[in-house]
C-alpha atoms as a PDB file:
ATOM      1  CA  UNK A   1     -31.977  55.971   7.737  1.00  0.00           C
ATOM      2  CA  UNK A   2     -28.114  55.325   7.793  1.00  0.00           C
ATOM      3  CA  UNK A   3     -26.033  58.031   6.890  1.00  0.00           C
ATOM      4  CA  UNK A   4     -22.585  58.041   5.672  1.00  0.00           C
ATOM      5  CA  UNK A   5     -21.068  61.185   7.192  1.00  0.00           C
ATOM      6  CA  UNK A   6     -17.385  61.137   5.792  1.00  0.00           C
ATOM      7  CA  UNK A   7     -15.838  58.132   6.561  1.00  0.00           C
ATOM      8  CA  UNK A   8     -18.512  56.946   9.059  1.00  0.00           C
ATOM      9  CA  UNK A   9     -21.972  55.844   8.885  1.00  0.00           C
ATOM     10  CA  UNK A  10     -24.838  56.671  11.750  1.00  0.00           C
ATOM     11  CA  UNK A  11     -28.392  55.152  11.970  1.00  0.00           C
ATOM     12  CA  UNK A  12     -31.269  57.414  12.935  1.00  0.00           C
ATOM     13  CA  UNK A  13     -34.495  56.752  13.538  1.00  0.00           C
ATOM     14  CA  UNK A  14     -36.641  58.217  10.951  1.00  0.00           C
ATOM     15  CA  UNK A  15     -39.258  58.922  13.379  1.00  0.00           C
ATOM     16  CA  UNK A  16     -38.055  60.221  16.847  1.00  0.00           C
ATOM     17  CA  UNK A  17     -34.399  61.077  15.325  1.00  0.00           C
ATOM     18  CA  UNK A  18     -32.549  58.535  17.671  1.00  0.00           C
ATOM     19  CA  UNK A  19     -28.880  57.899  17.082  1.00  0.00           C
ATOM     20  CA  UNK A  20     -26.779  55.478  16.963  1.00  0.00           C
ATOM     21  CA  UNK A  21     -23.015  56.447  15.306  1.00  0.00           C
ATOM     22  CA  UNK A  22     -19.668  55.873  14.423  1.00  0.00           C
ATOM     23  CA  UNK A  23     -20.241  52.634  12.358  1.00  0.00           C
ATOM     24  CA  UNK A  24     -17.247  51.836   9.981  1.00  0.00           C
ATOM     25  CA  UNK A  25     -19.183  49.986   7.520  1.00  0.00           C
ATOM     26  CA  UNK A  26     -23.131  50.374   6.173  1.00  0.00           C
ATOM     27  CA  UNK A  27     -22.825  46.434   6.943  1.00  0.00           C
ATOM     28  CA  UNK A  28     -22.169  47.362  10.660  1.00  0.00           C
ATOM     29  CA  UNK A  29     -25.064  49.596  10.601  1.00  0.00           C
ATOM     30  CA  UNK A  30     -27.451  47.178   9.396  1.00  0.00           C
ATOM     31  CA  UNK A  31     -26.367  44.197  11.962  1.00  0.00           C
ATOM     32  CA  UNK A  32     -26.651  46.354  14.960  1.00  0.00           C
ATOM     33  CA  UNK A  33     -30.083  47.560  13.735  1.00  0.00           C
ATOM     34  CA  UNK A  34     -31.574  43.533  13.100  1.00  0.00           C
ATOM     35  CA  UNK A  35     -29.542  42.775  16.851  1.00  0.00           C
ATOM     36  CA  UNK A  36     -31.944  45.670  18.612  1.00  0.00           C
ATOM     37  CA  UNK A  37     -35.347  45.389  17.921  1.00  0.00           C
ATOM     38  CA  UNK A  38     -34.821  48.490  14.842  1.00  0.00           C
ATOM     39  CA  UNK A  39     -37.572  47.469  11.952  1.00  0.00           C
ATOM     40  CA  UNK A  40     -37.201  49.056   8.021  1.00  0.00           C
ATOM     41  CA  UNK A  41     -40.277  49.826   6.298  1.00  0.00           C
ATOM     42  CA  UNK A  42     -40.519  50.565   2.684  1.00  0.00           C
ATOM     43  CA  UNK A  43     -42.593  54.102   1.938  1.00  0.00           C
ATOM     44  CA  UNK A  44     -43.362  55.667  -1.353  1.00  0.00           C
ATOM     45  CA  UNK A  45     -40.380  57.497  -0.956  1.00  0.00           C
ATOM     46  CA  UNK A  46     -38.034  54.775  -0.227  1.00  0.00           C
ATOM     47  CA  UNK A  47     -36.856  53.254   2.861  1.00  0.00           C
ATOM     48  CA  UNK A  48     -37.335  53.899   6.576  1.00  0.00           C
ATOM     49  CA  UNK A  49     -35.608  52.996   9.712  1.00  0.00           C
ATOM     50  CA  UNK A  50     -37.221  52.667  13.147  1.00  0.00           C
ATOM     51  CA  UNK A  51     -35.967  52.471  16.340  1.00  0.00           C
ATOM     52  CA  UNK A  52     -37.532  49.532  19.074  1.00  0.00           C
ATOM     53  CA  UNK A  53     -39.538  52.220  20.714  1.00  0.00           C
ATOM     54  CA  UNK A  54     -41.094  53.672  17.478  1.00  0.00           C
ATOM     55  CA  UNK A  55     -41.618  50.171  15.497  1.00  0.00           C
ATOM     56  CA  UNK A  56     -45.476  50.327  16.422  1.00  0.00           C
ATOM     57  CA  UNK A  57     -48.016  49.096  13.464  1.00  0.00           C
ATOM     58  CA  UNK A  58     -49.272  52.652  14.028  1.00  0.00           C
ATOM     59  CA  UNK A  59     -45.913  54.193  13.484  1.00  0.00           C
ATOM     60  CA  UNK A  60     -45.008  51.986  10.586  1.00  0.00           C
ATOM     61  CA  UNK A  61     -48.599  52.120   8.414  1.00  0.00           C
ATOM     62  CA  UNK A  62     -48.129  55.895   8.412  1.00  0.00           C
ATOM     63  CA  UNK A  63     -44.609  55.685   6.992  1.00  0.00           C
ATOM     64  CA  UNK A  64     -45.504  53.347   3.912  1.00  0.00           C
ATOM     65  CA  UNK A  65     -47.994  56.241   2.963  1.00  0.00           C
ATOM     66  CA  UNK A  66     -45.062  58.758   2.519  1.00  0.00           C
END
């Protein structure tokens, strides 16, 4: 997910909780995430942001289910 926390946003993995912060613009957020390996699925719920480690098929099939 990307967060806005005040002024700020930070991407997290949805599935091991990773980090990344302090971008000044959701824009930021998304470039960084397409520029290292992070993947979005869409779930039932809504959207889902993954990490390069956690961006398995395995990982990702279980996500579009929630």
């Amino acid at each position: 997910m990307i967060e806005r926390e005040g002024w700020h946003f930070t991407l997290i993995c949805d599935h091991c909780e990773h980090e990344v912060e302090s971008f000044d613009e959701f824009e930021e957020a998304v470039s960084f995430k397409k520029k290292n390996g992070w993947k979005s699925v869409k779930g039932k719920s809504g959207w889902f942001e993954f990490c390069c480690n956690c961006s398995t098929p395995e990982i990702m099939d279980e996500y579009r289910r929630k």
